[in-house]
PDB file of N, CA and C in Angstrom:
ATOM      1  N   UNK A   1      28.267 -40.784 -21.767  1.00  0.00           N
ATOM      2  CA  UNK A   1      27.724 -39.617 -22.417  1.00  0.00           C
ATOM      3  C   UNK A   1      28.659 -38.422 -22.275  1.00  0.00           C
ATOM      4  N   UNK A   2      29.580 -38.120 -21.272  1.00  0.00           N
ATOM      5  CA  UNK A   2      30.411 -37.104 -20.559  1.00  0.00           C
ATOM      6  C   UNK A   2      31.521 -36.695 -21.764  1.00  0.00           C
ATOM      7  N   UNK A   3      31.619 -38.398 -22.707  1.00  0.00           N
ATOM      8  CA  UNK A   3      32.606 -38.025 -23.435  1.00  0.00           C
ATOM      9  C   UNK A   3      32.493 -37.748 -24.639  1.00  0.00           C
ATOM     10  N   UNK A   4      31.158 -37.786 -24.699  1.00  0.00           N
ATOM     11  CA  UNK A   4      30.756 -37.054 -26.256  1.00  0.00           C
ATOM     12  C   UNK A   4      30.147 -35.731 -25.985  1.00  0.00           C
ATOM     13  N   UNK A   5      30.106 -35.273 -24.919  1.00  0.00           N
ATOM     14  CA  UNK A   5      29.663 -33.683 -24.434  1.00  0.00           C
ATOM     15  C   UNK A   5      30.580 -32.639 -24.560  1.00  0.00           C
ATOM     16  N   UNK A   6      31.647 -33.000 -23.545  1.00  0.00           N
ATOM     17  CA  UNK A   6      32.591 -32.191 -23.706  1.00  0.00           C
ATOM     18  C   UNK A   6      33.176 -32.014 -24.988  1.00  0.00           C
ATOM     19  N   UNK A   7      33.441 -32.470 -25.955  1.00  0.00           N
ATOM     20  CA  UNK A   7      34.111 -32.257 -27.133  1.00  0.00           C
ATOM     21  C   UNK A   7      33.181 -31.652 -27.624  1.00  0.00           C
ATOM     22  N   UNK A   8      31.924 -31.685 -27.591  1.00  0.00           N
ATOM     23  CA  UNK A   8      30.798 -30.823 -28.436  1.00  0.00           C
ATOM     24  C   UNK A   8      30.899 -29.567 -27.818  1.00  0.00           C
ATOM     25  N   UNK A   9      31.094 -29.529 -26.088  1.00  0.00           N
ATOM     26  CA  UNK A   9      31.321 -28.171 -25.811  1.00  0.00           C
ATOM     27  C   UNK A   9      32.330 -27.126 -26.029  1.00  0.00           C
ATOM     28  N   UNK A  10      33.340 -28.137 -26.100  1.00  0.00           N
ATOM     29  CA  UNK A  10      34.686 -27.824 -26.648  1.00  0.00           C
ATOM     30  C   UNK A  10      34.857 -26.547 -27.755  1.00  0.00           C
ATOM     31  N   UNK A  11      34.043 -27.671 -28.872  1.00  0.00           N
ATOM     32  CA  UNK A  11      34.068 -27.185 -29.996  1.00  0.00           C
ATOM     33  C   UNK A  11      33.032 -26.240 -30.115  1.00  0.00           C
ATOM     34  N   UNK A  12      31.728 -25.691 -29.418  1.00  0.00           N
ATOM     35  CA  UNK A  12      31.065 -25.031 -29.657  1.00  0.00           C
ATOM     36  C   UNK A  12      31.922 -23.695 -28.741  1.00  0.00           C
ATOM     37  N   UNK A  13      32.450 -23.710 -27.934  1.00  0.00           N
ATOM     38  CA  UNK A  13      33.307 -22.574 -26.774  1.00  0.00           C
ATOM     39  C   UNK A  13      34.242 -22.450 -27.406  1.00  0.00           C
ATOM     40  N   UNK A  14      34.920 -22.757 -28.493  1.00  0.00           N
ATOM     41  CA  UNK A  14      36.192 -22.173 -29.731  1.00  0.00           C
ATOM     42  C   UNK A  14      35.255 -21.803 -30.733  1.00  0.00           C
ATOM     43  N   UNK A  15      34.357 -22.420 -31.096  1.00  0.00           N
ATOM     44  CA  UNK A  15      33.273 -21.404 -32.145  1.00  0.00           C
ATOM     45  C   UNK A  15      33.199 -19.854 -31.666  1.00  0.00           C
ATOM     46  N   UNK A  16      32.395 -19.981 -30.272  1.00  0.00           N
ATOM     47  CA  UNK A  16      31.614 -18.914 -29.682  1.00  0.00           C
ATOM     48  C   UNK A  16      33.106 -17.671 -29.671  1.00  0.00           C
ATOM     49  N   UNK A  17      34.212 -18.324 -29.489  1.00  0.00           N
ATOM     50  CA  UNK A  17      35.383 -17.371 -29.521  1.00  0.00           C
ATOM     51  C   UNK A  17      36.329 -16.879 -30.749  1.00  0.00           C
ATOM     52  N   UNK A  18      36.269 -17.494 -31.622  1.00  0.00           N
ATOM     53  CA  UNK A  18      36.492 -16.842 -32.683  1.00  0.00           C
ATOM     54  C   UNK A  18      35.704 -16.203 -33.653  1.00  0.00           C
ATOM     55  N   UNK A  19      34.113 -16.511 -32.847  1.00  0.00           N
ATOM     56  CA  UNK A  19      33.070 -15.263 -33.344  1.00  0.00           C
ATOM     57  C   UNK A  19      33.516 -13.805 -32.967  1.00  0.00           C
ATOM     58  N   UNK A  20      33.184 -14.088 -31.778  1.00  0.00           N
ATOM     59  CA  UNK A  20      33.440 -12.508 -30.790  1.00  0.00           C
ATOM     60  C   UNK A  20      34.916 -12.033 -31.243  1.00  0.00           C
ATOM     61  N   UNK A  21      35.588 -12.789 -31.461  1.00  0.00           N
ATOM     62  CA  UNK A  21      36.733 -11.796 -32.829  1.00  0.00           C
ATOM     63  C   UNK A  21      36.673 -11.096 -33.730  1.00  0.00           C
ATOM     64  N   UNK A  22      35.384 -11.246 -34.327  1.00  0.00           N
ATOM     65  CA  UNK A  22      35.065 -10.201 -35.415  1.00  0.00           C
ATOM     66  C   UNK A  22      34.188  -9.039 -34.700  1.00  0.00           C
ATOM     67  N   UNK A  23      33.720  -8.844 -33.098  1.00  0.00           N
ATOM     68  CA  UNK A  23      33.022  -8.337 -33.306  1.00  0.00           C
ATOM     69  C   UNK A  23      33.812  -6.930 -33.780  1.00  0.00           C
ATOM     70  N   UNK A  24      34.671  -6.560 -33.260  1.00  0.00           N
ATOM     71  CA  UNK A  24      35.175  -5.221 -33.460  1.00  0.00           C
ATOM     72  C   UNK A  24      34.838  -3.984 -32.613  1.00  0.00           C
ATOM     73  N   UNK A  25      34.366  -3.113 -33.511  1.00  0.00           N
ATOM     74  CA  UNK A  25      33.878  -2.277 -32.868  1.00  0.00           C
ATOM     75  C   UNK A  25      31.981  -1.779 -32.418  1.00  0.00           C
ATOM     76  N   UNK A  26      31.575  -2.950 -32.366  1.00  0.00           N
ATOM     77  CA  UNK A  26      30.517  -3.069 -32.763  1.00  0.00           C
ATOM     78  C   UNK A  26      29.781  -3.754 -31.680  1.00  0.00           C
ATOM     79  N   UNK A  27      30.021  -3.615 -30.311  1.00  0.00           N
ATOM     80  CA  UNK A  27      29.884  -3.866 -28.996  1.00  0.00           C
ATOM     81  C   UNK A  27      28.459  -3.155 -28.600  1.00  0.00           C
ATOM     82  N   UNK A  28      28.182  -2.168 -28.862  1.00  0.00           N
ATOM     83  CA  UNK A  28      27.047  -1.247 -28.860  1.00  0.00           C
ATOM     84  C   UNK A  28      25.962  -1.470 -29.451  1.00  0.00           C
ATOM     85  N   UNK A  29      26.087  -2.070 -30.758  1.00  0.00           N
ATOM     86  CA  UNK A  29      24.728  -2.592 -31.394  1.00  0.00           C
ATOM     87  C   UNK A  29      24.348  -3.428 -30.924  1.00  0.00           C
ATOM     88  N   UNK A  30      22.765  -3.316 -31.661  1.00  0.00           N
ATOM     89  CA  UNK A  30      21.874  -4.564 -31.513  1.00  0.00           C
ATOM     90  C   UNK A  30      22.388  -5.671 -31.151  1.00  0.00           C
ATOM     91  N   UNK A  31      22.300  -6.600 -30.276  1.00  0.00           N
ATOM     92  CA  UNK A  31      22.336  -7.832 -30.176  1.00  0.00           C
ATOM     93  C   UNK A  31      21.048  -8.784 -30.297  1.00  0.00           C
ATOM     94  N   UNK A  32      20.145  -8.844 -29.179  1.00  0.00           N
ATOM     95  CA  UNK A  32      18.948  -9.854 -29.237  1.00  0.00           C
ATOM     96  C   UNK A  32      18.222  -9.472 -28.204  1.00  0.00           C
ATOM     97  N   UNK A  33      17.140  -9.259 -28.746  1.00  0.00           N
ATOM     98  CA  UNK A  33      16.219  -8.613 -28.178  1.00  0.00           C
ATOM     99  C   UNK A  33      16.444  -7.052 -27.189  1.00  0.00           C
ATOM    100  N   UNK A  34      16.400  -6.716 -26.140  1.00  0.00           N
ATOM    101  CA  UNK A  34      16.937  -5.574 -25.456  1.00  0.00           C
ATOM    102  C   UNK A  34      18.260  -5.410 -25.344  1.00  0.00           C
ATOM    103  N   UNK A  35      19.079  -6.578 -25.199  1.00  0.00           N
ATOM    104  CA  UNK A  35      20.165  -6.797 -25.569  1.00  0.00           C
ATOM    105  C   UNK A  35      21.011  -5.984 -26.774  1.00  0.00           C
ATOM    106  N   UNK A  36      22.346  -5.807 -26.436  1.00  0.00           N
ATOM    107  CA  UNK A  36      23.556  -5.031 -27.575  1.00  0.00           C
ATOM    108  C   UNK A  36      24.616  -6.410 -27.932  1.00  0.00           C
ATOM    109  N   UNK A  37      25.334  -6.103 -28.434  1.00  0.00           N
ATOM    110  CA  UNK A  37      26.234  -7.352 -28.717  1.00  0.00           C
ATOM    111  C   UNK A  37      26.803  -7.502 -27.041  1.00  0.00           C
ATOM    112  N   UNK A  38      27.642  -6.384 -27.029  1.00  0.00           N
ATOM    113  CA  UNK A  38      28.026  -6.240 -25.490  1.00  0.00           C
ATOM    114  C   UNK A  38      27.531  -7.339 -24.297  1.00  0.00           C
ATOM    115  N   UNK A  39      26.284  -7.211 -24.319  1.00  0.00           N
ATOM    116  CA  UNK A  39      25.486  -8.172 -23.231  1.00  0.00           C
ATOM    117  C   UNK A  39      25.000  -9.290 -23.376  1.00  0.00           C
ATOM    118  N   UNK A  40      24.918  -9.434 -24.713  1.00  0.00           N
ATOM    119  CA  UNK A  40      25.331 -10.965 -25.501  1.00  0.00           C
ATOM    120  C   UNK A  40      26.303 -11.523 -25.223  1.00  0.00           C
ATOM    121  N   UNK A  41      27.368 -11.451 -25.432  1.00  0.00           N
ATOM    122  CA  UNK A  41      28.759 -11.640 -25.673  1.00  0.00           C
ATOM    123  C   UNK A  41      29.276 -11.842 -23.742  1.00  0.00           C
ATOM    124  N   UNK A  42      28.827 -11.024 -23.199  1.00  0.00           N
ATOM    125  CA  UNK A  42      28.990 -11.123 -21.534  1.00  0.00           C
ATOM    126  C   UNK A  42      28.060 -12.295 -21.242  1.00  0.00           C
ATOM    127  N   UNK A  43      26.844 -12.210 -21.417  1.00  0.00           N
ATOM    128  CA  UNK A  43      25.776 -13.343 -20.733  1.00  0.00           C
ATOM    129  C   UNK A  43      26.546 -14.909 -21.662  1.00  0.00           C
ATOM    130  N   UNK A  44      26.581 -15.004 -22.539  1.00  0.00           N
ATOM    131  CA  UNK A  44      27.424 -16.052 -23.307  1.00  0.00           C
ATOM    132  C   UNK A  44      28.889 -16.622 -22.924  1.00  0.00           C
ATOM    133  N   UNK A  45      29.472 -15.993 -22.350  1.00  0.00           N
ATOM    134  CA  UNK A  45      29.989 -15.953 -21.637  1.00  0.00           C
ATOM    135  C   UNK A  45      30.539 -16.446 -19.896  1.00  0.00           C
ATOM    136  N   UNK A  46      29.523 -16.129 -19.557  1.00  0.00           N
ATOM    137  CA  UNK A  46      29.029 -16.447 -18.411  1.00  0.00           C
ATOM    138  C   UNK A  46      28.504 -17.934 -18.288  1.00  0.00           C
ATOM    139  N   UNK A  47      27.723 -18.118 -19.052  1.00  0.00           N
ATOM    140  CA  UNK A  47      27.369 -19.469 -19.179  1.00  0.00           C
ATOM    141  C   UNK A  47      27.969 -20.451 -19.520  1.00  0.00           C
ATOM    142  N   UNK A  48      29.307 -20.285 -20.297  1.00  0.00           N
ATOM    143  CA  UNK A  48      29.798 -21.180 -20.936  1.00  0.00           C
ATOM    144  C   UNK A  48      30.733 -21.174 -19.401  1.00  0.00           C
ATOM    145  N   UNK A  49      31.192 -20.371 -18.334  1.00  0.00           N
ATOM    146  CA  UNK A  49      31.850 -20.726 -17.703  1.00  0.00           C
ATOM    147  C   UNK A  49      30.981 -21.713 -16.538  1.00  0.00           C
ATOM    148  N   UNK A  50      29.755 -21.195 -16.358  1.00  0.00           N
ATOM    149  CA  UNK A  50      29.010 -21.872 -15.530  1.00  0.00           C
ATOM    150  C   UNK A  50      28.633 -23.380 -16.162  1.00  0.00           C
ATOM    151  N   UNK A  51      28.674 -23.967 -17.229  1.00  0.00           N
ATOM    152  CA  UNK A  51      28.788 -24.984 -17.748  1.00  0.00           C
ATOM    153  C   UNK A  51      29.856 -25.807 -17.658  1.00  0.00           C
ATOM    154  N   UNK A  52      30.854 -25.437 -18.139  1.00  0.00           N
ATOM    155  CA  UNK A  52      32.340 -25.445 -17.667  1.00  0.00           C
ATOM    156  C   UNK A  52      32.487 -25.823 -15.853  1.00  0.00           C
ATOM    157  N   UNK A  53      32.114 -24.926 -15.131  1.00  0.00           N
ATOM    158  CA  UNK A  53      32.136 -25.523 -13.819  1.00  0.00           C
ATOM    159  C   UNK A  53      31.401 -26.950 -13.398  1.00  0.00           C
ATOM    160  N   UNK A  54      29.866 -26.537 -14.138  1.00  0.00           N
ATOM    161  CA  UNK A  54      29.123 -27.920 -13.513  1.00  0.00           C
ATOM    162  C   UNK A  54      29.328 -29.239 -14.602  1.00  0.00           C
ATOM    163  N   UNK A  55      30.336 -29.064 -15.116  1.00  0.00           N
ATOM    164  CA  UNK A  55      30.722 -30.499 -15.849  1.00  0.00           C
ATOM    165  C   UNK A  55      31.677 -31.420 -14.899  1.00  0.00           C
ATOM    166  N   UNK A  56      31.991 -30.418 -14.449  1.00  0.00           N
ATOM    167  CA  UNK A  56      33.422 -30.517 -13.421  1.00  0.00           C
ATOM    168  C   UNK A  56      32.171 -31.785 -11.728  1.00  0.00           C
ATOM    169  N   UNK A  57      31.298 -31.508 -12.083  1.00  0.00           N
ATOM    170  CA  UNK A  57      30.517 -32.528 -10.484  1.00  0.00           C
ATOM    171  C   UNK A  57      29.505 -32.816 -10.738  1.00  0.00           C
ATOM    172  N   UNK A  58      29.577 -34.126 -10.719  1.00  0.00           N
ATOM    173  CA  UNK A  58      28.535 -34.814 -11.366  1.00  0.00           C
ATOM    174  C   UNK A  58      27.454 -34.164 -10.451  1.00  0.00           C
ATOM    175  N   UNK A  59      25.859 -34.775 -10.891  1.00  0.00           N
ATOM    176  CA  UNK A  59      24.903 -34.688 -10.652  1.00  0.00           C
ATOM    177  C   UNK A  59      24.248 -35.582  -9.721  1.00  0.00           C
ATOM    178  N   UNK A  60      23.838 -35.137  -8.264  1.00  0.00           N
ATOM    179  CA  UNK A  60      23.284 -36.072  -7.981  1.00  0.00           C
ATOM    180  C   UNK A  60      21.662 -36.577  -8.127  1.00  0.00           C
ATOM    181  N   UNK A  61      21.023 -35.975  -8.674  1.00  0.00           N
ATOM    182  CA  UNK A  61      19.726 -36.107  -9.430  1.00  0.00           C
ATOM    183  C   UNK A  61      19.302 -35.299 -11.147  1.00  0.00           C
ATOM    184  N   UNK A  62      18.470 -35.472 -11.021  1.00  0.00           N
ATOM    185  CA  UNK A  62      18.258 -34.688 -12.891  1.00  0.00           C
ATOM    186  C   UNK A  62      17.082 -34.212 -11.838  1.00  0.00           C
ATOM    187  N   UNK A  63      16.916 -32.939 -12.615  1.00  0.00           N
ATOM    188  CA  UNK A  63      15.766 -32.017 -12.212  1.00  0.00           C
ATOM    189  C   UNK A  63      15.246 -30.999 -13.158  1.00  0.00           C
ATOM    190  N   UNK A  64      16.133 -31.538 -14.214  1.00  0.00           N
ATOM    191  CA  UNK A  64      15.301 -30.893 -15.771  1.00  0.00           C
ATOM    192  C   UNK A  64      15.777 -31.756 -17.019  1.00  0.00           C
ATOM    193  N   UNK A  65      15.049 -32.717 -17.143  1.00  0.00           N
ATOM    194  CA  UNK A  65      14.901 -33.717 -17.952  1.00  0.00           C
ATOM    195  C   UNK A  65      15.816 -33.657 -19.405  1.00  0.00           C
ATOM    196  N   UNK A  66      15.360 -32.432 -19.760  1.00  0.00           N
ATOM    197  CA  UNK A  66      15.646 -32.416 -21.160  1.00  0.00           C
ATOM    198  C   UNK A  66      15.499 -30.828 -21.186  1.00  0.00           C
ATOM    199  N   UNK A  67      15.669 -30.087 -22.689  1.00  0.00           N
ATOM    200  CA  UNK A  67      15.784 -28.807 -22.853  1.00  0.00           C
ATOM    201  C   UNK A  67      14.698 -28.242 -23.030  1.00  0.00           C
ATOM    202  N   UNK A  68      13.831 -29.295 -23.856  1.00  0.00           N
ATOM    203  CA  UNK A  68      12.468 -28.732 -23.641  1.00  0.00           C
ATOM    204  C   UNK A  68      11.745 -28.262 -22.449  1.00  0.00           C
ATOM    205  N   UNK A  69      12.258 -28.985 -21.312  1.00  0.00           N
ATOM    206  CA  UNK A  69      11.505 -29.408 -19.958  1.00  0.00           C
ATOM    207  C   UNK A  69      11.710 -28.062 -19.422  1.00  0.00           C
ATOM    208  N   UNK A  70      13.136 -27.609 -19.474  1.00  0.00           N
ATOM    209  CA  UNK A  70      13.490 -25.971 -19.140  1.00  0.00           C
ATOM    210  C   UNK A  70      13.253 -25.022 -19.463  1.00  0.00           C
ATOM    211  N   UNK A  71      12.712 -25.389 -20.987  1.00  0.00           N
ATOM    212  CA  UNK A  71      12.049 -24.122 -21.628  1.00  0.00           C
ATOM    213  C   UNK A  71      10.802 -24.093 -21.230  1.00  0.00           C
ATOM    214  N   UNK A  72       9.677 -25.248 -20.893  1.00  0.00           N
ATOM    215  CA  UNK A  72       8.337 -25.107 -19.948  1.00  0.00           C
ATOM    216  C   UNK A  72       9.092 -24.397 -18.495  1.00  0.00           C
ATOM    217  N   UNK A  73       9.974 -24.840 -17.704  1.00  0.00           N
ATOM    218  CA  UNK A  73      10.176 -24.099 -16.467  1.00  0.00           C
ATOM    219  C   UNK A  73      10.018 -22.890 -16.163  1.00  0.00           C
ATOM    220  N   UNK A  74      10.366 -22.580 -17.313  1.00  0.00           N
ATOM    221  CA  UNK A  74      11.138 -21.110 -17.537  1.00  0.00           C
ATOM    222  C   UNK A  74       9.432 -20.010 -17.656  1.00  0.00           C
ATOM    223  N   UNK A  75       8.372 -20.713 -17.954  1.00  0.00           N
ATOM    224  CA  UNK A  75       7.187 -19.973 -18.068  1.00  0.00           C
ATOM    225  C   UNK A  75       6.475 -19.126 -17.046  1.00  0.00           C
ATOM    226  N   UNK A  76       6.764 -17.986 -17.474  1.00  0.00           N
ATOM    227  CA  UNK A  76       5.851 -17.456 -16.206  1.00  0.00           C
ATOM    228  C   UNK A  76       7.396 -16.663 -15.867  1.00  0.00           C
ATOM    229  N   UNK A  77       8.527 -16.829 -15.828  1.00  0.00           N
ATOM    230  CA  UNK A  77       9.522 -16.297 -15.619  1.00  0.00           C
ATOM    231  C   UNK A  77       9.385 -14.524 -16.046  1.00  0.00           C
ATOM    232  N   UNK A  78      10.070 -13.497 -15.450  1.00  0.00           N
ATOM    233  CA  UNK A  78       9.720 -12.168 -15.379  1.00  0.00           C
ATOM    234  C   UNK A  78      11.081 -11.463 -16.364  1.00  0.00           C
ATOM    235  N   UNK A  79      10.813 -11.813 -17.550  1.00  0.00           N
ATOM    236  CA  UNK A  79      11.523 -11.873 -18.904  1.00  0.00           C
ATOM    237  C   UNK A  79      12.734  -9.964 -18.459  1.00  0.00           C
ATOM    238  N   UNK A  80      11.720  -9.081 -17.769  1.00  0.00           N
ATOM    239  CA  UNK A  80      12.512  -7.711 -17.762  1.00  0.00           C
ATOM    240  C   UNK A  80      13.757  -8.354 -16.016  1.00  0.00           C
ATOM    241  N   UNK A  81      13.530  -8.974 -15.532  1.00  0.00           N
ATOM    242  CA  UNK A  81      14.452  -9.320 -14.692  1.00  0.00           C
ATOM    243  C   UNK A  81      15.669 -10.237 -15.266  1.00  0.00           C
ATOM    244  N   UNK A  82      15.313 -11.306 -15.974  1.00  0.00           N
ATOM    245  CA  UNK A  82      16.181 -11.858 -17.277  1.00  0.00           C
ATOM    246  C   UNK A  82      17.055 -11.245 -17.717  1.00  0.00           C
ATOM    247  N   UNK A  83      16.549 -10.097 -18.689  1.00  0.00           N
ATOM    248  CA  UNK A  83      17.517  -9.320 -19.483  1.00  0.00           C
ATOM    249  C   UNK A  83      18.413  -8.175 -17.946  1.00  0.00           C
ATOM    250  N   UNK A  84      18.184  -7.756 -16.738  1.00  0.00           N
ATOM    251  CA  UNK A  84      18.667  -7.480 -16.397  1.00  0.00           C
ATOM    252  C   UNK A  84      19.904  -7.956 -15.774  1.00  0.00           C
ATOM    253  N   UNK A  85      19.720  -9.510 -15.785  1.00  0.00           N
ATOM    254  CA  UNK A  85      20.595 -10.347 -14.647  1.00  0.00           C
ATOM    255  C   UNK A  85      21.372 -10.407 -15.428  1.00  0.00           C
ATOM    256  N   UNK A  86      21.070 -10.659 -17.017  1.00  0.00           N
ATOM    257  CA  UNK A  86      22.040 -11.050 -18.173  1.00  0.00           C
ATOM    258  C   UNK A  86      23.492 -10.266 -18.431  1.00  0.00           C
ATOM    259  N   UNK A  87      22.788  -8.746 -18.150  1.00  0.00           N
ATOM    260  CA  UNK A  87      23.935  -7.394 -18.257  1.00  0.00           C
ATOM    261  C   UNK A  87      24.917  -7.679 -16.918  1.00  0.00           C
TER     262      UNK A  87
END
C-alpha cells in the first residue's frame, strides 16, 4: 500500500505548492472559516510535513481505522482551541 501512497502524496504536496504560488499578495484574506489564507497555508503546511515524517516509521498498531473513524474522534473536540493551534 506504501507504494501507492506516497506518489499520491507526492503529487498532492507539488499540487498544494504550486497553489500557494499564486497566492500573492493575498495572505490576509479569508481563508476557511476563522482562518486567512496565511493560516491555511501555515497549518497545510505543517501537516504535510508531519505526514512526511510519519511515513518515514511504520506503525505499530492502527488506532484510527479509516478517515471517517477520525472525523467521529474528533467530536466533542474544542473547535476555538483548533483554530488556535492551527495559527
Amino acid at each position: 500500500m506504501v507504494t501507492v501512497i506516497v506518489p499520491a502524496f507526492a503529487d498532492a504536496a507539488h499540487w498544494f505548492l504550486a497553489l500557494t504560488g499564486g497566492v500573492g499578495e493575498r495572505w490576509q484574506e479569508p481563508g476557511l472559516g476563522d482562518w486567512n489564507v496565511h493560516d491555511v497555508v501555515g497549518h497545510t503546511s505543517r501537516s504535510l510535513l508531519t505526514v512526511e515524517s510519519y511515513l518515514g516509521v511504520p506503525a505499530q498498531t492502527v488506532q484510527v481505522a479509516s478517515a471517517a473513524a477520525y472525523y467521529l474522534a474528533l467530536t466533542g473536540v474544542d473547535g476555538e482551541e483548533v483554530t488556535e493551534r492551527g495559527r
